[in-house]
PDB file of N, CA and C in Angstrom:
ATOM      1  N   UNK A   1     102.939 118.827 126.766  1.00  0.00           N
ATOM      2  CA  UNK A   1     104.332 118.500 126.952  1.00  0.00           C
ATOM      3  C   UNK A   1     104.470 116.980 126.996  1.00  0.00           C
ATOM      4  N   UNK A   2     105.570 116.189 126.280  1.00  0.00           N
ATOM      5  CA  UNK A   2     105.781 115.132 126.169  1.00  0.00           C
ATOM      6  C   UNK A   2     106.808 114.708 127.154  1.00  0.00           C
ATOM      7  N   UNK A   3     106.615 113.441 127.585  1.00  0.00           N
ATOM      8  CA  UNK A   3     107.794 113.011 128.829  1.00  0.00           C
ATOM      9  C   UNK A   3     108.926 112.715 128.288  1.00  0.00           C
ATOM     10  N   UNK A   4     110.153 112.980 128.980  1.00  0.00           N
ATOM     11  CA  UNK A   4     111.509 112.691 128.217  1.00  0.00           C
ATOM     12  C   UNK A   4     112.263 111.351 127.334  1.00  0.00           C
ATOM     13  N   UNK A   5     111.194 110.162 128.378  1.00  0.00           N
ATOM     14  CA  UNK A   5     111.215 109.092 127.972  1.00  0.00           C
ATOM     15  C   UNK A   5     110.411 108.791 126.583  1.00  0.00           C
ATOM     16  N   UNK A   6     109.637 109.390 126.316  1.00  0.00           N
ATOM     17  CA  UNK A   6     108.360 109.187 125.194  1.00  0.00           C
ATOM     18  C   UNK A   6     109.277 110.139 124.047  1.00  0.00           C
ATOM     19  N   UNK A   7     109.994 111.319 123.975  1.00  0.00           N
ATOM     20  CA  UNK A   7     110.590 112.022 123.136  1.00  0.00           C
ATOM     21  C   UNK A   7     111.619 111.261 122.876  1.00  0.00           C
ATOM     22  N   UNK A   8     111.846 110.544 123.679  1.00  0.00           N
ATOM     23  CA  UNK A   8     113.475 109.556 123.661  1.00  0.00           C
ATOM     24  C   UNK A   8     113.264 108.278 122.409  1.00  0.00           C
ATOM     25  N   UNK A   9     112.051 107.149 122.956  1.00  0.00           N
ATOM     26  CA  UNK A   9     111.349 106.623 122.279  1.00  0.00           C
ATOM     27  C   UNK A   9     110.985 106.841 120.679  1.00  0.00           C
ATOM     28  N   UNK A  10     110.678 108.067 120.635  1.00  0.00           N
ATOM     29  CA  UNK A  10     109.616 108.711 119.187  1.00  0.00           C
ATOM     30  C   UNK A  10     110.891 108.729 118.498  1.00  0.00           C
ATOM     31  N   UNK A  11     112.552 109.842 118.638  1.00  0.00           N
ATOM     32  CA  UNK A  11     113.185 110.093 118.052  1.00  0.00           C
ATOM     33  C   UNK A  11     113.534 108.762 117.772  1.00  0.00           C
ATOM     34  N   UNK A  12     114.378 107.794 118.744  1.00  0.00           N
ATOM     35  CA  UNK A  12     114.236 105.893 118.223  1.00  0.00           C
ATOM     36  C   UNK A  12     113.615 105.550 117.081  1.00  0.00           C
ATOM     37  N   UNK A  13     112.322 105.721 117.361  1.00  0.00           N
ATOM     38  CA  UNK A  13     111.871 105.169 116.264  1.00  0.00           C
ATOM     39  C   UNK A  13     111.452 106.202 114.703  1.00  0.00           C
ATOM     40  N   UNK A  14     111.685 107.399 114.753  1.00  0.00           N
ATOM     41  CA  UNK A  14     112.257 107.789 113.508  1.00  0.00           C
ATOM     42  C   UNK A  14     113.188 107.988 112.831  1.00  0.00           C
ATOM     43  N   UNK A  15     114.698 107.479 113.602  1.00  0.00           N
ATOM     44  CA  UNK A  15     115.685 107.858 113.198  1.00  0.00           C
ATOM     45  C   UNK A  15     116.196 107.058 111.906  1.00  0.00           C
ATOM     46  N   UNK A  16     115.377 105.599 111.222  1.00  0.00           N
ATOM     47  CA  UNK A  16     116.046 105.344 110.357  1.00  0.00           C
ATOM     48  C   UNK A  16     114.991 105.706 109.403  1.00  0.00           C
ATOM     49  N   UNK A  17     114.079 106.615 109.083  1.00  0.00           N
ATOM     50  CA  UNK A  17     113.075 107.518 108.426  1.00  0.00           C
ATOM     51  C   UNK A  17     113.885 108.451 108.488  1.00  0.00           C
ATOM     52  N   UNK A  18     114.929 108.649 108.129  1.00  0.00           N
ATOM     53  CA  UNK A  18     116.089 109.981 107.495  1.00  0.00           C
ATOM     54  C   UNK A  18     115.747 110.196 105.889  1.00  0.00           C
ATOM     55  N   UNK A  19     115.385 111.088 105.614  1.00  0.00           N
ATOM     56  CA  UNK A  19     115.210 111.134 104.032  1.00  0.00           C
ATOM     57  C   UNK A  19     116.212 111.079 102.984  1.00  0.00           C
ATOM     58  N   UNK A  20     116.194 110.274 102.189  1.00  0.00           N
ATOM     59  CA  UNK A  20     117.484 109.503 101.537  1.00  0.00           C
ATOM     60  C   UNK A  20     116.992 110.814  99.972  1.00  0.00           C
ATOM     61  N   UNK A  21     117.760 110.966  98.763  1.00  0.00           N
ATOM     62  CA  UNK A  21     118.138 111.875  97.809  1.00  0.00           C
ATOM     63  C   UNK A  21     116.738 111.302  97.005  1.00  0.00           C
ATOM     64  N   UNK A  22     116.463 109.873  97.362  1.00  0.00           N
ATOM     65  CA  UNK A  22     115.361 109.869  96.229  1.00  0.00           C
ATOM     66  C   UNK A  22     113.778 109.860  96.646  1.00  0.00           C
ATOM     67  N   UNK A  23     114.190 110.097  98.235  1.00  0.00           N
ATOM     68  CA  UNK A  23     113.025 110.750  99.182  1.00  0.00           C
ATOM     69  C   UNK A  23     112.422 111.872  99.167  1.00  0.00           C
ATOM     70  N   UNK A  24     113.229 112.422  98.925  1.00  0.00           N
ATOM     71  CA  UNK A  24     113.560 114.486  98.417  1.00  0.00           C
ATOM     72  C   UNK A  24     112.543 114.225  97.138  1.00  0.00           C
ATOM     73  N   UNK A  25     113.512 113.836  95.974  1.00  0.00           N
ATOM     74  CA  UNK A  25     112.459 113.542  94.706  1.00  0.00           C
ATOM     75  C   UNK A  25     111.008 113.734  94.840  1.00  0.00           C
ATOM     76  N   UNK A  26     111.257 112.607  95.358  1.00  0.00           N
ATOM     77  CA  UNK A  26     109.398 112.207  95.730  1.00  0.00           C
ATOM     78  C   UNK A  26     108.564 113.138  96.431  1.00  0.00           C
ATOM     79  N   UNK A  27     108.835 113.749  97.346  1.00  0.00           N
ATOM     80  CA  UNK A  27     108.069 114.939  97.842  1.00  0.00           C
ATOM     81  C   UNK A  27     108.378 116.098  97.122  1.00  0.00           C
ATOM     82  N   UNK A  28     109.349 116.532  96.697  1.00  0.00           N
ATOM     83  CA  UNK A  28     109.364 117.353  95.488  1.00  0.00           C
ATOM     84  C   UNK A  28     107.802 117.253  94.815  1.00  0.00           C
ATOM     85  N   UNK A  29     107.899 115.896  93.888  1.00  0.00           N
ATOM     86  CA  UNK A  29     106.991 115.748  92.837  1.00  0.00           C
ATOM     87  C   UNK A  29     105.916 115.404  93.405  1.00  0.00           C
ATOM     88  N   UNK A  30     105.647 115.210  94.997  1.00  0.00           N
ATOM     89  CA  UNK A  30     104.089 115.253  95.250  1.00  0.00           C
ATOM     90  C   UNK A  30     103.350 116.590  95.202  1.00  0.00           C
ATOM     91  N   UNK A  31     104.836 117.059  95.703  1.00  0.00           N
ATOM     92  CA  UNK A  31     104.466 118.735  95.805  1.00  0.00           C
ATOM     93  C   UNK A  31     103.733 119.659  95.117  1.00  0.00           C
ATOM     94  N   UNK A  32     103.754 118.885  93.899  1.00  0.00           N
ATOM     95  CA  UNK A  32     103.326 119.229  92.505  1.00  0.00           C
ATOM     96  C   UNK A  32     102.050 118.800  92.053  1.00  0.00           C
ATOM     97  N   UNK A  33     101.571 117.738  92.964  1.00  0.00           N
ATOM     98  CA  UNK A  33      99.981 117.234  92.379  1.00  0.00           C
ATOM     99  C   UNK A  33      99.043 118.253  92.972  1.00  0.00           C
ATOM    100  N   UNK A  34      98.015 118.093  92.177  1.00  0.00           N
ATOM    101  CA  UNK A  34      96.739 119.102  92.484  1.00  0.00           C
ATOM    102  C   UNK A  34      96.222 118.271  94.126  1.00  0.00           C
ATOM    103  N   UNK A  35      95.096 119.250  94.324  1.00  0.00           N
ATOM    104  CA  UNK A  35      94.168 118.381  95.449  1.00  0.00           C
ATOM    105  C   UNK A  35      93.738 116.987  95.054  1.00  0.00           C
ATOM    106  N   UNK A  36      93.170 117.205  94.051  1.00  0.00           N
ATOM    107  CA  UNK A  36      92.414 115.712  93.443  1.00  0.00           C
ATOM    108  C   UNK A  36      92.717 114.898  93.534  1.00  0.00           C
ATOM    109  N   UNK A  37      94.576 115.488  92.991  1.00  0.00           N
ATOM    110  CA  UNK A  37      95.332 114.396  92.647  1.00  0.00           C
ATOM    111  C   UNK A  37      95.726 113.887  93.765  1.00  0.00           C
ATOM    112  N   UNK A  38      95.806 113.847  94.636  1.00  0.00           N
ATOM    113  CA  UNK A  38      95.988 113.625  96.342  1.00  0.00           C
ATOM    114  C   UNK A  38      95.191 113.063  96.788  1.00  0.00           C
ATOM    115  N   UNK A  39      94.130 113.452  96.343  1.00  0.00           N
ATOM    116  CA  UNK A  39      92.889 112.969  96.945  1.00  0.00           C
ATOM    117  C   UNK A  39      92.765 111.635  96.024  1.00  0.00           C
ATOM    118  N   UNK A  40      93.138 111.241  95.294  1.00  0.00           N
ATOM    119  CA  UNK A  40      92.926 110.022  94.462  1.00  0.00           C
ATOM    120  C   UNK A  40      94.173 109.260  94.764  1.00  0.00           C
ATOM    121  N   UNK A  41      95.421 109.302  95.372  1.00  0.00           N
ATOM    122  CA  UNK A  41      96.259 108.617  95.182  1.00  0.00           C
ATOM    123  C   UNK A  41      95.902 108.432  96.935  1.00  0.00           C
ATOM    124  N   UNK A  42      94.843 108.930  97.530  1.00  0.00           N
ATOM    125  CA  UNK A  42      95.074 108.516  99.107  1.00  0.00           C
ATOM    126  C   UNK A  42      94.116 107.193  98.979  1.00  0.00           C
ATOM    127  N   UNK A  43      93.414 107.282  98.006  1.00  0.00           N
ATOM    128  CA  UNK A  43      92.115 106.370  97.435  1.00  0.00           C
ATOM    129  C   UNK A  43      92.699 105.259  96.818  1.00  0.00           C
ATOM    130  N   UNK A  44      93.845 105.212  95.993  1.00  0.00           N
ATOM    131  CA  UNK A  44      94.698 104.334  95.614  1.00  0.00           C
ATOM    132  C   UNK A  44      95.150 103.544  96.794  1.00  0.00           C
ATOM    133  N   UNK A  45      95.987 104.582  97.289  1.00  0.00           N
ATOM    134  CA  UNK A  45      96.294 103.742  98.828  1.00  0.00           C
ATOM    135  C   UNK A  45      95.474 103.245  99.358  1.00  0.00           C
ATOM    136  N   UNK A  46      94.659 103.302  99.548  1.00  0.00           N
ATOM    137  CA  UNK A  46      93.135 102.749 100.264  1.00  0.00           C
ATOM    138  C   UNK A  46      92.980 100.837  99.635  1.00  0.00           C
ATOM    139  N   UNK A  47      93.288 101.306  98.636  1.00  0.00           N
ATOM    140  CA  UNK A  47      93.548  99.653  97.535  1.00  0.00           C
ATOM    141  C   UNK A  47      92.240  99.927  96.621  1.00  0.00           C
ATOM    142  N   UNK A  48      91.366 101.094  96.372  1.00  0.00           N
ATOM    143  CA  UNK A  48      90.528 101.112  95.898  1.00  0.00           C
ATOM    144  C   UNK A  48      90.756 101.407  93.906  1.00  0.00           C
ATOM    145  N   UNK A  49      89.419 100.361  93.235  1.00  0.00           N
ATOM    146  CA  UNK A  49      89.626 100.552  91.983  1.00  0.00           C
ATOM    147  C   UNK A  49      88.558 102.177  91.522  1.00  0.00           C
ATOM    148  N   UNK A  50      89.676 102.162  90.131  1.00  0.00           N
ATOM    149  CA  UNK A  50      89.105 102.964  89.462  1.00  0.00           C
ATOM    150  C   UNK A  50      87.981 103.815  89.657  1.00  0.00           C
ATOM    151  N   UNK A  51      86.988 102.038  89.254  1.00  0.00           N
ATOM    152  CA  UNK A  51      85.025 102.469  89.675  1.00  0.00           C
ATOM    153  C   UNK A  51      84.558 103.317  90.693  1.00  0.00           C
ATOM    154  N   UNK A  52      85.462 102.329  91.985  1.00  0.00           N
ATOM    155  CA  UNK A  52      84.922 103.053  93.395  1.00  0.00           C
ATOM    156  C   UNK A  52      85.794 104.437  93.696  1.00  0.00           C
ATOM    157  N   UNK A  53      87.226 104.723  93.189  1.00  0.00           N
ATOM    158  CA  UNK A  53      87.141 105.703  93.588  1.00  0.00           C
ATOM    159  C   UNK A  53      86.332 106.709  92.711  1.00  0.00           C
ATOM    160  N   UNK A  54      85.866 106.614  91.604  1.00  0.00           N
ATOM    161  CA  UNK A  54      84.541 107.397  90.845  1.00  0.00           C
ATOM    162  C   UNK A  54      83.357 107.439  91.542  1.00  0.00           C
ATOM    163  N   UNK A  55      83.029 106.558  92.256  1.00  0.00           N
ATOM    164  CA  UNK A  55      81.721 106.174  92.922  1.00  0.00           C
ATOM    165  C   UNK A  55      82.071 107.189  94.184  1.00  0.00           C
ATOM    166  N   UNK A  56      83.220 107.381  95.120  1.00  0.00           N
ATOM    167  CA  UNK A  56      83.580 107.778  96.237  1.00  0.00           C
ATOM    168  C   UNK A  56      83.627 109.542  95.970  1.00  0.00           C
ATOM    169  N   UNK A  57      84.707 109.911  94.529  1.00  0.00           N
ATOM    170  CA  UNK A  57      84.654 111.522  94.206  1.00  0.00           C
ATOM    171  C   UNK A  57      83.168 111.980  93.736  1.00  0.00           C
ATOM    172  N   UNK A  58      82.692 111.470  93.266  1.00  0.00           N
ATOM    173  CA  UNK A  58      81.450 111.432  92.491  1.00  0.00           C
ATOM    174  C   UNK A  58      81.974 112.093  90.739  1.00  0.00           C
ATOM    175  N   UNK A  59      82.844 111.336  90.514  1.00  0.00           N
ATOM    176  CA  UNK A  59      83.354 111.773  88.915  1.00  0.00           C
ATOM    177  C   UNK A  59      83.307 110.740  88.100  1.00  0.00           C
ATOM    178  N   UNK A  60      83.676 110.819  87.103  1.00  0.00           N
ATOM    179  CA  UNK A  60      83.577 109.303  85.654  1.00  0.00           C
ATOM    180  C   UNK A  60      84.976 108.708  86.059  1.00  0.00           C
ATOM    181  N   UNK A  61      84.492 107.616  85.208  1.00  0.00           N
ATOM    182  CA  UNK A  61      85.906 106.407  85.574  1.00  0.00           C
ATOM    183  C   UNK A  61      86.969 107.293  84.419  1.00  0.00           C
ATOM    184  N   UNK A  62      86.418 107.560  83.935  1.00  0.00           N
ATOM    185  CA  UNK A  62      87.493 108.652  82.455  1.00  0.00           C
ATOM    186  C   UNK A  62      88.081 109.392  83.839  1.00  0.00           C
ATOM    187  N   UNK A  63      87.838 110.403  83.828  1.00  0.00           N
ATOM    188  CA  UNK A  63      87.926 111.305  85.063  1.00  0.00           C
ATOM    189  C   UNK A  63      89.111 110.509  86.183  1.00  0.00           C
ATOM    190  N   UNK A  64      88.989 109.732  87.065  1.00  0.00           N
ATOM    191  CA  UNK A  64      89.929 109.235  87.569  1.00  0.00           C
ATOM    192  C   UNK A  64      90.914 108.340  86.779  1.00  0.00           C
ATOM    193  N   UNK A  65      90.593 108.058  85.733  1.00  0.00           N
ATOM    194  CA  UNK A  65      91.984 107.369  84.425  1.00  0.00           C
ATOM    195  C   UNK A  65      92.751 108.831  84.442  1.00  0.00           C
ATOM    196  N   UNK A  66      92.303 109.744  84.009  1.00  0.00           N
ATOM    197  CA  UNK A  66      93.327 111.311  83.868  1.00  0.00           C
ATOM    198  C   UNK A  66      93.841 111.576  85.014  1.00  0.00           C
ATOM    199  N   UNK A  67      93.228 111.514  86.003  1.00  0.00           N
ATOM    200  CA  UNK A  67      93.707 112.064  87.230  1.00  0.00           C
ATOM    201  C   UNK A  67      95.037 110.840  87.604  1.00  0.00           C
ATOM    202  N   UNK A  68      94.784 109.453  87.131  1.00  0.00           N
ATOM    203  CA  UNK A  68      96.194 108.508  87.789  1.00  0.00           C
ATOM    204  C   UNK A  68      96.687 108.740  86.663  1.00  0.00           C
ATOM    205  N   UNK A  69      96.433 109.072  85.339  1.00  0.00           N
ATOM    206  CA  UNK A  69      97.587 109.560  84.021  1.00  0.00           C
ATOM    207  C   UNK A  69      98.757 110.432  84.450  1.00  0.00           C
ATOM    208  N   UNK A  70      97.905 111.459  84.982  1.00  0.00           N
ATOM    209  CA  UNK A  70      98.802 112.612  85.671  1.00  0.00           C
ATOM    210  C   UNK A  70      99.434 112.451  87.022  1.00  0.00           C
ATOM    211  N   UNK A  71      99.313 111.924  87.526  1.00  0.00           N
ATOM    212  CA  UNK A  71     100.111 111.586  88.855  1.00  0.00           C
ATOM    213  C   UNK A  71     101.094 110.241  88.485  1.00  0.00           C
ATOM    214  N   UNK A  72     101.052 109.665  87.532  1.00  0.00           N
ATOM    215  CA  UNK A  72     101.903 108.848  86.971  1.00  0.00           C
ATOM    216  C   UNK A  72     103.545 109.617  86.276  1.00  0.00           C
ATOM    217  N   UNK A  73     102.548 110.705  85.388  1.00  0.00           N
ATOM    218  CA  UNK A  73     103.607 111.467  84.632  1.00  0.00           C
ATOM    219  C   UNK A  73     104.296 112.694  85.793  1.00  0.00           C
ATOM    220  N   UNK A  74     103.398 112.879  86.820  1.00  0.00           N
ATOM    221  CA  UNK A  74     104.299 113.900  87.729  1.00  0.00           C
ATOM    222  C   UNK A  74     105.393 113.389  88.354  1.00  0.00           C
ATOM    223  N   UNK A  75     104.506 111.653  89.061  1.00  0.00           N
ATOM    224  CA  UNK A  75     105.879 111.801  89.291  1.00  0.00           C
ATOM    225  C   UNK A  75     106.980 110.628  88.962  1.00  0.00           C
ATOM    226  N   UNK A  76     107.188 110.662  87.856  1.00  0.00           N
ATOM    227  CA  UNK A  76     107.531 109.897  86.955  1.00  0.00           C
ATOM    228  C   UNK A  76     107.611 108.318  87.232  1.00  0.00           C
ATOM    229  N   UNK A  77     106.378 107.820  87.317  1.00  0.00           N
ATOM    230  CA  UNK A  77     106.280 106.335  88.267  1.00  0.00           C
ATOM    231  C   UNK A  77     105.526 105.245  87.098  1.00  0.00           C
ATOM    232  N   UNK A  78     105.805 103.899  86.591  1.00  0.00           N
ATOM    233  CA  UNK A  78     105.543 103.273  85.337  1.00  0.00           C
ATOM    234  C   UNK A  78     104.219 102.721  86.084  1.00  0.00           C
ATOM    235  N   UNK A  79     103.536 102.812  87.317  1.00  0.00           N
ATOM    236  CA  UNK A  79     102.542 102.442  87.420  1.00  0.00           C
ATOM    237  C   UNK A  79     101.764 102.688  88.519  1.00  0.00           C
ATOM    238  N   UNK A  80     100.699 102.084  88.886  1.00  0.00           N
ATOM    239  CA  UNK A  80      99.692 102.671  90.203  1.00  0.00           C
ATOM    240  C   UNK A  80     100.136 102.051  91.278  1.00  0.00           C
ATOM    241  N   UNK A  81     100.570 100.537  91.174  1.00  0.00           N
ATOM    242  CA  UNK A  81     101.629 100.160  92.484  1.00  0.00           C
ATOM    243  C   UNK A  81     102.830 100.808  92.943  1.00  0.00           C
ATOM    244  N   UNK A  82     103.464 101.851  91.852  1.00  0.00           N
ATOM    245  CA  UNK A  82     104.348 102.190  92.281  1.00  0.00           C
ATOM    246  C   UNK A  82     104.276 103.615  92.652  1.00  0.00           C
ATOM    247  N   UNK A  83     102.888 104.380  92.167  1.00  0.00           N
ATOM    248  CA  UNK A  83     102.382 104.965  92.936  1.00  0.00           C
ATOM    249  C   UNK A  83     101.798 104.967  94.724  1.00  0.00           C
ATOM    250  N   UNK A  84     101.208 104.199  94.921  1.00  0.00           N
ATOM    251  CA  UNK A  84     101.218 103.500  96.070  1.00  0.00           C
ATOM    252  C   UNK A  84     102.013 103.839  97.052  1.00  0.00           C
ATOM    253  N   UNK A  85     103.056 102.691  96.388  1.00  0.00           N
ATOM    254  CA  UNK A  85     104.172 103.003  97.428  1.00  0.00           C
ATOM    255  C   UNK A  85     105.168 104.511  97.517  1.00  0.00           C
ATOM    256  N   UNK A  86     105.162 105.149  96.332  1.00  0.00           N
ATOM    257  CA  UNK A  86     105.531 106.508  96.574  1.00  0.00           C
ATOM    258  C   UNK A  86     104.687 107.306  98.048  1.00  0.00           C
ATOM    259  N   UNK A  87     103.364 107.243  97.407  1.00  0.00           N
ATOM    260  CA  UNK A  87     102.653 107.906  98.255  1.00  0.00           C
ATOM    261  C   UNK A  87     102.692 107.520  99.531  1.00  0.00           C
ATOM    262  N   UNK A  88     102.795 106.702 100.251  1.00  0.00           N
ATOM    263  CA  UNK A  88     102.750 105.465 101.097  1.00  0.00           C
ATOM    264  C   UNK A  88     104.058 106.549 101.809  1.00  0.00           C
ATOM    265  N   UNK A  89     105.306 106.202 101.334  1.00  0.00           N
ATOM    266  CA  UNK A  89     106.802 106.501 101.553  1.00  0.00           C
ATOM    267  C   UNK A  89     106.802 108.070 102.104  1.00  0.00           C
ATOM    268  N   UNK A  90     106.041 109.530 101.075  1.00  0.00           N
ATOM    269  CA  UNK A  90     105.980 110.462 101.189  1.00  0.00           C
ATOM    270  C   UNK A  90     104.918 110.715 102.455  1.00  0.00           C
ATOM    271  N   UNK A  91     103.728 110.059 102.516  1.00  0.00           N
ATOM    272  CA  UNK A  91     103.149 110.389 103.710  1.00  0.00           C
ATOM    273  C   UNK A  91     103.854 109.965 105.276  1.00  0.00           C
ATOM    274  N   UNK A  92     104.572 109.149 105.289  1.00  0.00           N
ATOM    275  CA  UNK A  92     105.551 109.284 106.411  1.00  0.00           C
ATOM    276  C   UNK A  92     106.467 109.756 106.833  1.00  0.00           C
ATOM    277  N   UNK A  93     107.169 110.482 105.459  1.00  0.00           N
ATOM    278  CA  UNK A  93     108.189 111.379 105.482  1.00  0.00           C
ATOM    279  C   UNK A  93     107.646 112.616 105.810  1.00  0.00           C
ATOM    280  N   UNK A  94     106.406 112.948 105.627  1.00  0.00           N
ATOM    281  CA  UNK A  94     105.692 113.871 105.858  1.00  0.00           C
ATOM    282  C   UNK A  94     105.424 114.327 107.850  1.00  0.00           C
ATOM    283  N   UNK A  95     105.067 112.747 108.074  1.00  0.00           N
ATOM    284  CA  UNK A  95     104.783 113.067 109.648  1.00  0.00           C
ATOM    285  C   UNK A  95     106.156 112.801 110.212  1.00  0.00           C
ATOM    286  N   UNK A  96     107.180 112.596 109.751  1.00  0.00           N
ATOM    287  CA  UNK A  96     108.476 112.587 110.125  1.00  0.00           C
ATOM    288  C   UNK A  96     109.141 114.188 110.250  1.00  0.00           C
ATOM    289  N   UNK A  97     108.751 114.857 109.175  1.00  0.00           N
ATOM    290  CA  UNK A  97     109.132 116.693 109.140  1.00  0.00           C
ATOM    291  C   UNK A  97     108.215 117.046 110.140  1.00  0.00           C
ATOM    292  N   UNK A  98     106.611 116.426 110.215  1.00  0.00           N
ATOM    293  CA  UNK A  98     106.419 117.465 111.269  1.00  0.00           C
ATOM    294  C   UNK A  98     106.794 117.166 112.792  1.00  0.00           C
ATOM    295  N   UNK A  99     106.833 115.661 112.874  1.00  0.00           N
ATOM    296  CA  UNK A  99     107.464 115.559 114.137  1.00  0.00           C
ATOM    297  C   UNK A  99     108.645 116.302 114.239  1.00  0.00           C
ATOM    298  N   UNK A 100     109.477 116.360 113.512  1.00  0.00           N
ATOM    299  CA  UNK A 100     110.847 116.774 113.849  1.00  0.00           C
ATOM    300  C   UNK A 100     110.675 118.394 113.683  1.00  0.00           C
ATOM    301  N   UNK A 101     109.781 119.192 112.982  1.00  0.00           N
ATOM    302  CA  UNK A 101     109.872 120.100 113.459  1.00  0.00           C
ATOM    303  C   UNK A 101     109.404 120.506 114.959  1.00  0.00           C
ATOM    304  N   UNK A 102     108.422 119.909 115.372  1.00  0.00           N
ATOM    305  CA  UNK A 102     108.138 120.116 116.526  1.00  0.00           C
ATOM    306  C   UNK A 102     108.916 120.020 117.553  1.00  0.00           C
ATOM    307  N   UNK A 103     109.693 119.163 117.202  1.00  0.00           N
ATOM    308  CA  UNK A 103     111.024 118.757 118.092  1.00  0.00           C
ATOM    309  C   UNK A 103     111.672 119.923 118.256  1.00  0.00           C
ATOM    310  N   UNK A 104     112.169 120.485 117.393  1.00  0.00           N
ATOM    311  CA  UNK A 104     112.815 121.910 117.601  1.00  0.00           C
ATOM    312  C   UNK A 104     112.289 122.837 118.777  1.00  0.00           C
ATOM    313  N   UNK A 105     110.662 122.688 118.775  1.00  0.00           N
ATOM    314  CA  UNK A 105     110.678 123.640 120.201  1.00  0.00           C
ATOM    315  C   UNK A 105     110.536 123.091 121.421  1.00  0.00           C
ATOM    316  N   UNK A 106     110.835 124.064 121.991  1.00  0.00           N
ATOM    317  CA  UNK A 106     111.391 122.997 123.346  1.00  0.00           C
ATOM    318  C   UNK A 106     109.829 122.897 123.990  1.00  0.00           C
ATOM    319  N   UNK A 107     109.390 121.805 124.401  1.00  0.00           N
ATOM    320  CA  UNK A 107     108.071 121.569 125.073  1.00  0.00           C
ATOM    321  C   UNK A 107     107.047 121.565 124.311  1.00  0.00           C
ATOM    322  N   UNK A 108     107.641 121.657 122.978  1.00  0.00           N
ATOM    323  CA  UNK A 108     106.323 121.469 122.062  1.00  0.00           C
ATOM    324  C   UNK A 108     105.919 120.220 121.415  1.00  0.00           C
ATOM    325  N   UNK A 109     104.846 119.243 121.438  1.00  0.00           N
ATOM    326  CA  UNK A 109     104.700 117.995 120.439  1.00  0.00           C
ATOM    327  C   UNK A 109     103.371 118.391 120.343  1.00  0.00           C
ATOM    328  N   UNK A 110     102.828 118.481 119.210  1.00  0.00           N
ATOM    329  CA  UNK A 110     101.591 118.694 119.000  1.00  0.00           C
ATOM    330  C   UNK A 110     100.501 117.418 118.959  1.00  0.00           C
ATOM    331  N   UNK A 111      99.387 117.728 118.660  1.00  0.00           N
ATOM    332  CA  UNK A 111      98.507 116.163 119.017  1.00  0.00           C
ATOM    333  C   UNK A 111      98.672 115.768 118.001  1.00  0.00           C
ATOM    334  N   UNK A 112      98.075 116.716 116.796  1.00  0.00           N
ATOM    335  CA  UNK A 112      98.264 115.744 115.746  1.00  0.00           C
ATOM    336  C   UNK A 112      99.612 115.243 115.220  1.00  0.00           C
ATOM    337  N   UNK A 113     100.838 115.514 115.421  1.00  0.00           N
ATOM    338  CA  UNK A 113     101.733 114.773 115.350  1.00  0.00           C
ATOM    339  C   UNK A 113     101.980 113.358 116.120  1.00  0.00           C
ATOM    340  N   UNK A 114     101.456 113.485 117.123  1.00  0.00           N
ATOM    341  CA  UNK A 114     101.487 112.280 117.933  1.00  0.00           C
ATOM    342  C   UNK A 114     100.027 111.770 117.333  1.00  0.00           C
ATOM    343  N   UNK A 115      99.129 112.068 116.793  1.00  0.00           N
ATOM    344  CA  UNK A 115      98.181 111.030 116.241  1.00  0.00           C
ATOM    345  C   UNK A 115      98.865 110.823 115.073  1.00  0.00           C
ATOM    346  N   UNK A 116      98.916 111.622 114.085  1.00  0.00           N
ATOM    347  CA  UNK A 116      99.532 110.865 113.160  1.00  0.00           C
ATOM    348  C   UNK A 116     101.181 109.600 113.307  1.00  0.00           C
ATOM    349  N   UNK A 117     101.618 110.041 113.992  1.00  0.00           N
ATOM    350  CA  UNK A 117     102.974 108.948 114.321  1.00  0.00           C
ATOM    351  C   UNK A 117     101.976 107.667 114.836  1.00  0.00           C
ATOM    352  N   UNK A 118     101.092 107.805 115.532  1.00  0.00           N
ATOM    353  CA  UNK A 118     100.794 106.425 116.330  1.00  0.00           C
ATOM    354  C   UNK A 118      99.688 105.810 115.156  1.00  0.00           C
ATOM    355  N   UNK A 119      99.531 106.449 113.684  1.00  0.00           N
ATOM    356  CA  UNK A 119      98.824 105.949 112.821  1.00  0.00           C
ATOM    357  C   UNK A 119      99.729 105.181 111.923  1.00  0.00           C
ATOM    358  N   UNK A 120     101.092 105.579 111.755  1.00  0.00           N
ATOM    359  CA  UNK A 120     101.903 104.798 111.137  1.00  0.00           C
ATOM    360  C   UNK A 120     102.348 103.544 112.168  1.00  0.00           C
ATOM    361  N   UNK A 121     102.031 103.416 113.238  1.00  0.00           N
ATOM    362  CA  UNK A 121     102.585 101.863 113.731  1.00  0.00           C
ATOM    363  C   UNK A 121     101.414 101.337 113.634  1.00  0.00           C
TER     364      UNK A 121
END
């Protein structure tokens, strides 16, 4: 159970993390990548190239060129920075739904919602 003051706090600081129409989009079309592809755009985020994330999956640099081909064309983004920041945007919108679902029950905040929220500050 979370203290009233700390639920008071958390909602504060997610309330301007409201998901805007082209927020929707974007988790839509993450919705849509494979594992890999997730797993390579968290590796992107990471700031890591090509090589290393080949070196890290244990696949060819071909192999991760297809895999950011396709997460380019899913979700319709002209490049890997702007991948990035998609992904970046959607993974907080992400711990934003689950905080807020949790919110819904009364006395419920789960840990990993509160680890993940205290990973985005």
């Amino acid at each position: 159970m979370l203290a009233p003051e700390a639920t008071t706090r958390m909602i504060e600081a997610l309330r301007p993390e409201l998901p805007t129409e082209e927020d929707h989009a974007i988790l839509a079309a993450v919705r849509h990548l494979t594992e890999r592809e997730r797993e390579v755009c968290d590796l992107l985020a990471a700031g890591m190239s090509n090589d290393e994330i080949a070196g890290r999956l244990t696949i060819s640099r071909y192999t991760v060129k297809v895999h950011v081909s396709n997460v380019l064309a899913k979700l319709h983004l002209p490049d890997r920075v702007q991948v990035v920041l998609a992904w970046s945007r959607a993974s907080r919108l992400a711990v934003v739904d689950l905080v807020n679902q949790c919110l819904t029950v009364p006395g419920c905040i789960h840990s990993e919602a509160l680890t993940a929220l205290e990973a985005l500050r």
